[in-house]
Protein backbone atom coordinates (compact mmCIF):
# COMPACT_ATOMS: atom_id res chain seq x y z
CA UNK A 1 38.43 96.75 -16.26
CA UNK A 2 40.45 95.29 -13.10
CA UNK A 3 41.53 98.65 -10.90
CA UNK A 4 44.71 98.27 -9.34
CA UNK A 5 45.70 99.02 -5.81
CA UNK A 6 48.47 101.91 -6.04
CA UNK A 7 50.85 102.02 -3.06
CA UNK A 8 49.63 105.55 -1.98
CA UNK A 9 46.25 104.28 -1.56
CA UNK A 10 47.63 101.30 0.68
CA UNK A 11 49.43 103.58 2.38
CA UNK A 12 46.09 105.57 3.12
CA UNK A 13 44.08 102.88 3.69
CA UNK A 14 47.15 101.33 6.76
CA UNK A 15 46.82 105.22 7.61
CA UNK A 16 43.26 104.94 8.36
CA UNK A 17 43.54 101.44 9.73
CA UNK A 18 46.16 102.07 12.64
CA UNK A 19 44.09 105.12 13.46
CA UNK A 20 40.74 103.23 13.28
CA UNK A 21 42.90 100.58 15.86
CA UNK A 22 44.53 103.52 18.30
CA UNK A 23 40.65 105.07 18.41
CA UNK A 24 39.42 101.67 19.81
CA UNK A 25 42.70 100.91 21.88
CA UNK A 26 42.26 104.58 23.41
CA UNK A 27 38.24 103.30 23.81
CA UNK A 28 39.32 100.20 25.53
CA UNK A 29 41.92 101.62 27.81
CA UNK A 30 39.70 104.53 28.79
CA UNK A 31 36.86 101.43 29.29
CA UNK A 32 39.61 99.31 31.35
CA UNK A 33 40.36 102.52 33.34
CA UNK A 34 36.24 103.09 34.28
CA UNK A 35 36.13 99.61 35.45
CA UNK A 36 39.16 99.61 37.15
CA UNK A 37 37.89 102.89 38.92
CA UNK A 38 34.35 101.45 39.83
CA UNK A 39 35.99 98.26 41.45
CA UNK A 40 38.42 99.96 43.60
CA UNK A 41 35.79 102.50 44.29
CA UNK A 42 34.03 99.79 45.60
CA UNK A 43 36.49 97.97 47.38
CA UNK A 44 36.85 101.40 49.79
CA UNK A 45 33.53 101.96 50.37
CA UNK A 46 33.22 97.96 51.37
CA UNK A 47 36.51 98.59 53.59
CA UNK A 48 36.00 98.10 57.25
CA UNK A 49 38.10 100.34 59.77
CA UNK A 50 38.72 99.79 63.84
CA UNK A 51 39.66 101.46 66.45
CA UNK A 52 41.75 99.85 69.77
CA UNK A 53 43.51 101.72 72.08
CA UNK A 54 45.56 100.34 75.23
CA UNK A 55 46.19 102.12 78.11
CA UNK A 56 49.16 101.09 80.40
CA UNK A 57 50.49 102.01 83.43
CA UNK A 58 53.90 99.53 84.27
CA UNK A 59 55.74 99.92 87.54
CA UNK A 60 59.36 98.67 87.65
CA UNK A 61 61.67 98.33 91.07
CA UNK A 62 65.06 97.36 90.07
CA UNK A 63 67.77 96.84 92.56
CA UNK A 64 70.55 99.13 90.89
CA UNK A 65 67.99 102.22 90.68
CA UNK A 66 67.44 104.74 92.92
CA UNK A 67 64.64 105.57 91.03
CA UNK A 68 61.46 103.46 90.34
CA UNK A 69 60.18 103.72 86.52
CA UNK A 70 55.77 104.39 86.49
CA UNK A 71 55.07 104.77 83.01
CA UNK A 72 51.63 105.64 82.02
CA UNK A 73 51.12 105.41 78.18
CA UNK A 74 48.29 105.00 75.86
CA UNK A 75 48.68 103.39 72.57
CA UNK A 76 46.24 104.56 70.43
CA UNK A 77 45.53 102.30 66.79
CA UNK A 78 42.96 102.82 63.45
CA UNK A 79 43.36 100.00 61.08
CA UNK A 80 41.93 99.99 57.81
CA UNK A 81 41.38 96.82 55.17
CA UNK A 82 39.50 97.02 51.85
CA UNK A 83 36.98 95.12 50.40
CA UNK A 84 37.84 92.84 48.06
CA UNK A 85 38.75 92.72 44.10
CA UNK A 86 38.92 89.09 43.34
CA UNK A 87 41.37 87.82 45.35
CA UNK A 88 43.05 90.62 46.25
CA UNK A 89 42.88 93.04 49.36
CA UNK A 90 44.90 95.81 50.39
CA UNK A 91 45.42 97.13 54.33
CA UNK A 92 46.69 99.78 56.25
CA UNK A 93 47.35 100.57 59.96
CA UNK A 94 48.90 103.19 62.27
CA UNK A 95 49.91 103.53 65.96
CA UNK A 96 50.67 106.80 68.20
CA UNK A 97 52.17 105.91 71.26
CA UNK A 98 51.79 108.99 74.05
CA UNK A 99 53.12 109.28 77.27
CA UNK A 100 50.19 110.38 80.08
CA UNK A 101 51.85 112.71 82.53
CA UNK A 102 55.21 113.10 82.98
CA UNK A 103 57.78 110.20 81.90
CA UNK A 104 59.32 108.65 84.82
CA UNK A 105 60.72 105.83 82.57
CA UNK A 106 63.52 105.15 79.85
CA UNK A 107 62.03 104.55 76.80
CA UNK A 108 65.40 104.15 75.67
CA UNK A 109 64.58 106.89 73.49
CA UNK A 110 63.91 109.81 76.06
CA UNK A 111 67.35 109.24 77.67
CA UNK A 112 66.23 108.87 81.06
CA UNK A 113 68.62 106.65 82.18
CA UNK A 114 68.13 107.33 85.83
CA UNK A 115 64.99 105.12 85.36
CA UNK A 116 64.61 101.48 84.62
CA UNK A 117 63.71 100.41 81.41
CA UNK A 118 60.23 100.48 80.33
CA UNK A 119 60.82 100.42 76.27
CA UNK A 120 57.38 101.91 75.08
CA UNK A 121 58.73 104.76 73.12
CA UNK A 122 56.02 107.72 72.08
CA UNK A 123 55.55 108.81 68.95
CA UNK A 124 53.90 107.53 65.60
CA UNK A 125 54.36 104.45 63.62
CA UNK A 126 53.05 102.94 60.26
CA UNK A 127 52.67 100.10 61.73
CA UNK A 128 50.95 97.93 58.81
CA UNK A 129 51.05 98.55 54.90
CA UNK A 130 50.47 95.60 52.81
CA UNK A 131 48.62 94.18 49.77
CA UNK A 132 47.23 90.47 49.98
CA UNK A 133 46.19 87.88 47.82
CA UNK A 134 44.03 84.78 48.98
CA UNK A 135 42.71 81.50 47.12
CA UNK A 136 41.23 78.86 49.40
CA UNK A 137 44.89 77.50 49.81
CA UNK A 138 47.17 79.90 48.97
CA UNK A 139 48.09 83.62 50.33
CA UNK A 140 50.73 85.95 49.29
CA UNK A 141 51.36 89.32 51.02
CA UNK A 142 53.47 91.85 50.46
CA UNK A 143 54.12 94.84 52.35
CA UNK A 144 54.88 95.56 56.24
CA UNK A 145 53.06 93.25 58.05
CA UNK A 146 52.79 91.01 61.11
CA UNK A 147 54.28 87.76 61.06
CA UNK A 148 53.73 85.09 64.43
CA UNK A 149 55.02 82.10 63.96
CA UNK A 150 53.35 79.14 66.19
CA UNK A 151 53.79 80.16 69.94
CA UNK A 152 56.53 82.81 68.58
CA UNK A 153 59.77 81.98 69.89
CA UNK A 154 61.45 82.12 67.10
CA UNK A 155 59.28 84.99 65.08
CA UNK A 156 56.93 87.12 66.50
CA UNK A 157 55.34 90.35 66.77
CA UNK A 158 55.99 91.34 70.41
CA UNK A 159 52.49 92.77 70.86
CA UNK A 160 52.98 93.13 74.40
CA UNK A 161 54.71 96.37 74.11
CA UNK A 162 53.01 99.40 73.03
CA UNK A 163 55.07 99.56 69.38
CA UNK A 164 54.32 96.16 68.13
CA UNK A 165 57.32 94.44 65.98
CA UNK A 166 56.38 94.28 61.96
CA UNK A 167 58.74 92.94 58.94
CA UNK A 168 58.75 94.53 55.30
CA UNK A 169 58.59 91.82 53.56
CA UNK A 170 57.14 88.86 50.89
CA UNK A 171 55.11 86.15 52.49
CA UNK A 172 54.21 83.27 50.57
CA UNK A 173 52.01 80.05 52.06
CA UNK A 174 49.95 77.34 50.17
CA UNK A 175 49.16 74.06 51.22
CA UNK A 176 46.56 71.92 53.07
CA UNK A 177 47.99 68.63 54.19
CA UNK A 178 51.44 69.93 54.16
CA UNK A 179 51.60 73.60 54.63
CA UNK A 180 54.69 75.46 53.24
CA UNK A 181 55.33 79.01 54.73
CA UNK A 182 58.03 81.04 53.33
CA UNK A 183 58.71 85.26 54.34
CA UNK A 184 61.47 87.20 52.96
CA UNK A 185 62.11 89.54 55.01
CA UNK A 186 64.32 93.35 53.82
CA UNK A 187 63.30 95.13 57.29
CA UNK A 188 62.60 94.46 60.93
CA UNK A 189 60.80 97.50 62.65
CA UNK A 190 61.18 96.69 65.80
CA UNK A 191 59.73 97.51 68.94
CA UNK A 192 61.87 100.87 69.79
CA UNK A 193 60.45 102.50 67.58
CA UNK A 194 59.53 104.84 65.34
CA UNK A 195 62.83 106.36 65.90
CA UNK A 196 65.09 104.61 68.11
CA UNK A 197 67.70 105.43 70.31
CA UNK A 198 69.78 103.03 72.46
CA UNK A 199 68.63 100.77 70.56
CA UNK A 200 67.47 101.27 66.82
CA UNK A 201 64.11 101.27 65.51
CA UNK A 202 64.89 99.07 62.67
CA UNK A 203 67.24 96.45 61.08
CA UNK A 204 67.94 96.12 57.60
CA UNK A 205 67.89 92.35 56.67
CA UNK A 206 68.13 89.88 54.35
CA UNK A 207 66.63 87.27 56.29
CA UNK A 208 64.76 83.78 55.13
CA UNK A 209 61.94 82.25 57.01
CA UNK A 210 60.87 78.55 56.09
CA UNK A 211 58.07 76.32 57.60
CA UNK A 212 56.56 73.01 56.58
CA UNK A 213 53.91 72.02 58.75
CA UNK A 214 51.95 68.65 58.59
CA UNK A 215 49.28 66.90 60.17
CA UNK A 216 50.13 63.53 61.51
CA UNK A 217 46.88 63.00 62.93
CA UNK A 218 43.86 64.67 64.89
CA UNK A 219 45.19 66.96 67.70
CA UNK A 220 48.93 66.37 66.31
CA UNK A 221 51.03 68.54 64.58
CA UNK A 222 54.69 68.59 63.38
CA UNK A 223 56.15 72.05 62.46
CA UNK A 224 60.09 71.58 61.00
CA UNK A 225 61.27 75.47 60.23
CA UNK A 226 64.57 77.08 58.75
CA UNK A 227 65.54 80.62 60.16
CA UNK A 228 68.36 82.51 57.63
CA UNK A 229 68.69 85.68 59.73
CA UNK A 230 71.08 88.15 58.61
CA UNK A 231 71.03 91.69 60.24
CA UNK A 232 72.61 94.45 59.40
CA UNK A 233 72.78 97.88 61.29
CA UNK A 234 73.44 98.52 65.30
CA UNK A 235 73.17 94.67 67.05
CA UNK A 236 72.22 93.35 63.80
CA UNK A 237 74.89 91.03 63.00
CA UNK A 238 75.72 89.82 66.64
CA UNK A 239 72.25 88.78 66.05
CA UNK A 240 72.57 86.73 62.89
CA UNK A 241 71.81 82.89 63.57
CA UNK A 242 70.68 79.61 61.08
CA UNK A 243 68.86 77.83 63.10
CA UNK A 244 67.20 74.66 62.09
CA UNK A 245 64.91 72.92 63.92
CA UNK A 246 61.16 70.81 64.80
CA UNK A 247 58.43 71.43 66.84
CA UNK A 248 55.35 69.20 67.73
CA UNK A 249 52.14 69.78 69.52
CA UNK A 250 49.54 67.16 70.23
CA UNK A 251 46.63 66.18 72.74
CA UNK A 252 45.81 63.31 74.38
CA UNK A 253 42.32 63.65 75.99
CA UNK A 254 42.88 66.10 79.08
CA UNK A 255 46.33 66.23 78.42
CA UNK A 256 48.28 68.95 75.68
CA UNK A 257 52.41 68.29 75.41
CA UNK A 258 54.64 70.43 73.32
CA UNK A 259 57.96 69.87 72.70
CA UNK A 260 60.68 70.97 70.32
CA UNK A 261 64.33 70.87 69.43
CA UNK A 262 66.69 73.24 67.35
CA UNK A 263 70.21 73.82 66.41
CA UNK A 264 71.66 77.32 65.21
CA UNK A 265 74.83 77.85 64.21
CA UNK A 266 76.27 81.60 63.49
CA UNK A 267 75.63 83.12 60.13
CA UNK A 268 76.81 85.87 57.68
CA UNK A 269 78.57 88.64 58.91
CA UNK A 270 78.31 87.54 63.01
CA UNK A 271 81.67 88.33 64.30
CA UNK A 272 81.24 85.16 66.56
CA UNK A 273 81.32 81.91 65.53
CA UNK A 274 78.82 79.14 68.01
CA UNK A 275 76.85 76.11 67.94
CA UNK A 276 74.13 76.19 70.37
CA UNK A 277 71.00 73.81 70.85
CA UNK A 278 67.48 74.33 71.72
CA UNK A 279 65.36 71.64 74.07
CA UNK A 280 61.78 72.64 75.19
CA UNK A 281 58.84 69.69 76.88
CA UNK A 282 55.87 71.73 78.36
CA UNK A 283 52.93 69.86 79.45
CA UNK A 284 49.39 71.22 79.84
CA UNK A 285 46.52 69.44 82.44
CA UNK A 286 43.11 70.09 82.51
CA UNK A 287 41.72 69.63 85.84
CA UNK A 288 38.22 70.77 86.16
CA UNK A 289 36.39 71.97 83.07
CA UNK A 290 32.54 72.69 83.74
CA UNK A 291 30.16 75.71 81.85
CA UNK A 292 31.22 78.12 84.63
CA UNK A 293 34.77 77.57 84.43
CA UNK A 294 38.25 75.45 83.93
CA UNK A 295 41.62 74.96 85.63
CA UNK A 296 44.76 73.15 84.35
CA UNK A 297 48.03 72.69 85.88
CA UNK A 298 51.63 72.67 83.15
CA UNK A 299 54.95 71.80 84.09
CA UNK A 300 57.88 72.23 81.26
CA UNK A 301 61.41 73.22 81.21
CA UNK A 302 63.18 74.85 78.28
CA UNK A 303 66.90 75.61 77.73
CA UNK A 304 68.41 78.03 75.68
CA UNK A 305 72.24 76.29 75.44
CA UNK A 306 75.56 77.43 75.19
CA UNK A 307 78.61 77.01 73.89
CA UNK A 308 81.10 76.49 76.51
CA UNK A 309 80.25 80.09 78.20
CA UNK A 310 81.25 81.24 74.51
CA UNK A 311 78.13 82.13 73.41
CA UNK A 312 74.14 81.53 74.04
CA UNK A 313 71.58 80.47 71.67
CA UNK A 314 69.39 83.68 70.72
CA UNK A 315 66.33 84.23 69.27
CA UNK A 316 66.11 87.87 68.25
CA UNK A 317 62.71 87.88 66.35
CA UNK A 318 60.72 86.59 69.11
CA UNK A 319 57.65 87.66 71.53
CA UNK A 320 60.17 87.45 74.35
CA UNK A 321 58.01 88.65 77.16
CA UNK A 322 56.17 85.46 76.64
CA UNK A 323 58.99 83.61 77.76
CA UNK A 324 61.60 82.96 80.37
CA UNK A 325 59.50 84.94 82.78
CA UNK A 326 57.95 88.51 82.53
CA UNK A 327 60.35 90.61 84.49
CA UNK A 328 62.06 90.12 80.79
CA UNK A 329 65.66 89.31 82.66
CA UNK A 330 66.89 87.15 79.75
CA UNK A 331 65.92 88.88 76.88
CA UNK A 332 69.02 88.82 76.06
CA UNK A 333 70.85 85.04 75.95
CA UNK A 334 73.39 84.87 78.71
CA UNK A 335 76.87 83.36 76.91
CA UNK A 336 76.38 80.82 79.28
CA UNK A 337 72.96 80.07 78.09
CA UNK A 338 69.37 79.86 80.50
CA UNK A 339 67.73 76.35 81.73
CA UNK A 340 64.31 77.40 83.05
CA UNK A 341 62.14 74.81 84.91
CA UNK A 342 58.99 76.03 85.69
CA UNK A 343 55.35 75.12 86.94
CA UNK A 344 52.02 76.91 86.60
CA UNK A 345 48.25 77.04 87.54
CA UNK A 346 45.46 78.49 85.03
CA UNK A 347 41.81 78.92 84.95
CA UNK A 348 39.05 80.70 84.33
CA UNK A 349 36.14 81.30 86.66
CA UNK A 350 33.08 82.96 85.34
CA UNK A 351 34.59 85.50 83.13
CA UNK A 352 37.32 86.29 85.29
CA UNK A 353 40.95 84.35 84.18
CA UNK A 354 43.66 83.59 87.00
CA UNK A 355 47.29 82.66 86.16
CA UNK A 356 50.00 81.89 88.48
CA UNK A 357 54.26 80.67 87.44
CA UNK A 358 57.29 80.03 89.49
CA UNK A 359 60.24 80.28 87.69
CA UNK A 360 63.63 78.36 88.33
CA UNK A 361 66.58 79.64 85.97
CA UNK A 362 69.91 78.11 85.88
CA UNK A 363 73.16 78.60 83.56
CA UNK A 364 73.40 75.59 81.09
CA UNK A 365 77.40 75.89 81.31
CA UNK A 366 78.32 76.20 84.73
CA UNK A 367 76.10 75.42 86.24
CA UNK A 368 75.19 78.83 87.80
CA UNK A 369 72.36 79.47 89.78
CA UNK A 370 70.37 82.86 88.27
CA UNK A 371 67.40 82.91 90.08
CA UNK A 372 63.43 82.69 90.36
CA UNK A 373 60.97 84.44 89.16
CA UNK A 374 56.88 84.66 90.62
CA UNK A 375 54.57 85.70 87.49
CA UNK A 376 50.72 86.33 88.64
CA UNK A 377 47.97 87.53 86.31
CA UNK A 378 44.31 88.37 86.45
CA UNK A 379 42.10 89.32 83.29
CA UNK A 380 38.85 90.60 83.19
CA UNK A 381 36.46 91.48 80.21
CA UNK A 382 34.38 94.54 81.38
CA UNK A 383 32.84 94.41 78.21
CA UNK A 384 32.80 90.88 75.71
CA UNK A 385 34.65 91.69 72.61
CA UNK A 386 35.27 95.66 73.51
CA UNK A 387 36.64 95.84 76.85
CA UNK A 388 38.97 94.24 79.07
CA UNK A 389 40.65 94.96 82.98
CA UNK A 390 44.26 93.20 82.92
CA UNK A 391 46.51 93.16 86.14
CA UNK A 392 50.00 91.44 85.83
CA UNK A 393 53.15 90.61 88.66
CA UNK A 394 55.93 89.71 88.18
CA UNK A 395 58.95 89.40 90.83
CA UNK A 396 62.09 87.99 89.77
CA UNK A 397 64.36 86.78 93.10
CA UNK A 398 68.54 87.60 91.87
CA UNK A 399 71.31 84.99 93.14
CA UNK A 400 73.96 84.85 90.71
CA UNK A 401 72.55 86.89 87.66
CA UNK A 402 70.86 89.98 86.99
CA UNK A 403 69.31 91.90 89.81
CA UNK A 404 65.99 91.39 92.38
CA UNK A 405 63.43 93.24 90.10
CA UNK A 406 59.42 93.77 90.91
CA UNK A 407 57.09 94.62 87.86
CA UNK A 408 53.73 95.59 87.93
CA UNK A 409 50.84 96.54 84.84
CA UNK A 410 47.49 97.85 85.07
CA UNK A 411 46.32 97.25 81.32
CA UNK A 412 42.61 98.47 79.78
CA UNK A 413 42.28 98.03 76.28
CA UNK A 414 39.44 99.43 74.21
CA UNK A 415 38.25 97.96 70.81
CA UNK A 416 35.81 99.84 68.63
């Protein structure tokens, strides 16, 4: 006889077949979980970790001051990056800035005005945070991290002062001919940090950073890039730009040139509204090049314009101390914008590096004479790869901007 298949003993047997299924989901998982464990397990104990720390000591005479700042601080930095699962690696690193002796600066955080400005402020900072993904030509990150973009004077990370600048942010880049490099960026920690003062540690933003770079041949590249910054918070939106622009770099034999143009425009919520151009030419010599050492001579000039003394073109994200001069007197754009013409001697001799720059500045609308500038620097590795004795001068001459200002670093930095 044919037995029949009642409904209460279908409804046992899906009873007994969902539970069979959640005993071998809840076997899975729990396997998923164990391997998930093992690999990250792994990925720490294959995680590398370094030590640097920088020590400092920067002397500043400024005219208006009674008072000379000597600042004497040691940055002190572990970083920390996993080992890899797949494609995917994860880091971490932190800074604590401390003042050795007595602070005879303003940090702009310590409010010790009656000093000039030496804006290292103490303290610690979570300086790096992020989670990466590489392929052979593409890399995502996402996290607080550094961003330098080509010789970073447009986006950098300002590692010359002892609170490096980092962005929160989503960075995207893939490509091999043609590179595309795209950061959104939600937060700027800048270099006054961790907690600000006179000026604040960070800027919220909503900011969009766009490269394409190609190669046009051997020892030529063309770099066109897109800046969408919008700031908000103390400064921020005076300091909201669009700037478009290009930027090449090529050899010929002995001979390196750079040059670039760009035109921003105001943006968002800036409360003043500008065009302003960008013109830079800097060319690079190489005089002498033998195994025991080199010299080259460069010449450029680069102007940061103006419009009509309304306004000058800025460039808020940027290593500025690599530019313009170090005794950092245009950090800030004058409205009537900065023309700097200057020459420069480099080389190395042995281990032992020599650098020496005159400065010219002059207004780009009207034609105002600012001043010059003397920048000397010596660098020394007392150890390869661990090590290294940096000295640094730099003596800006006032006329008609600013103020005669001397500036002087001692600079030993440790890596471990």
């Amino acid at each position: 006889m044919k037995r029949t298949t009642t409904s209460r003993q279908i409804q046992r047997r899906l009873i007994a077949l969902t539970a069979l299924m959640g005993a071998c989901s809840l076997f899975t998982a729990d396997t998923a979980f164990a391997d998930w464990y093992d690999t990250t397990k792994q990925a720490v104990a294959e995680g590398s970790t370094a030590f640097d720390f920088r020590y400092r000591y920067e002397f500043v005479d400024s005219v208006p001051f009674d008072k000379n700042a000597n600042a004497s601080t040691l940055r002190s930095r572990i970083t920390w990056v996993s080992g890899a699962i797949g494609a995917w690696t994860a880091g971490v690193e932190a800074d604590y800035v401390s003042a050795i002796g007595p602070e005879r600066y303003n940090s702009l955080a310590n409010g010790k005005t009656q000093y000039p400005v030496v804006a290292d402020p103490t303290g610690f900072d979570l300086n790096r945070a992020y989670l990466q993904f590489a392929t052979e030509d593409t890399t995502g990150i996402f996290g607080r991290q550094r961003i330098n973009h080509g010789n970073q004077r447009f986006v950098g990370g300002v590692a010359w002062r002892q609170n490096e600048q980092t962005f929160d942010s989503l960075r995207l880049e893939f490509g091999n001919a043609v590179k595309l490099d795209y950061a959104y960026v939600f937060q700027v920690n800048r270099v006054f940090g961790p907690d600000g003062g006179i000026q604040p540690a960070t800027w919220d933003a909503n900011t969009h950073l766009f490269r394409a770079i190609v190669g046009l041949a051997p020892n030529h590249t063309l770099t066109a890039y897109g800046y969408l910054m919008d700031f908000e918070g103390q400064f921020g939106p005076i300091n909201s730009n669009e700037t478009l622009g290009v930027h090449y770099d090529g050899r010929f034999g002995p001979l390196k040139l750079a040059a670039a143009f760009a035109r921003q425009a105001d943006y968002k919520d800036n409360p003043i509204h500008y065009d302003a151009n960008y013109y830079f030419v800097d060319g690079a010599l190489t005089l002498l090049a033998t195994d025991s050492g080199s010299l080259s001579a460069n010449v450029g000039y680069e102007v940061l314009g103006s419009d009509d003394g309304n306004a000058g073109f800025r460039t808020p994200l940027a290593t500025l101390h690599k530019f313009q001069g170090w005794a950092d007197q245009f950090l800030n754009t004058p409205l009537t914008g900065v023309r700097d013409a200057y020459v420069g001697l480099g080389g190395k001799f042995r281990k032992l590096g020599l650098s020496a720059t005159y400065h010219d500045f002059r207004a780009d609308s009207g034609g105002a004479d600012y001043g010059s500038e003397i920048d000397l620097m010596a660098e020394y590795p007392l150890k390869p790869d661990a090590l290294t004795l940096q000295l640094k001068y730099a003596d800006y001459n006032a006329d008609e901007f600013a103020f005669d200002t001397r500036k002087f670093w001692v600079t030993l930095q440790l890596k471990l």
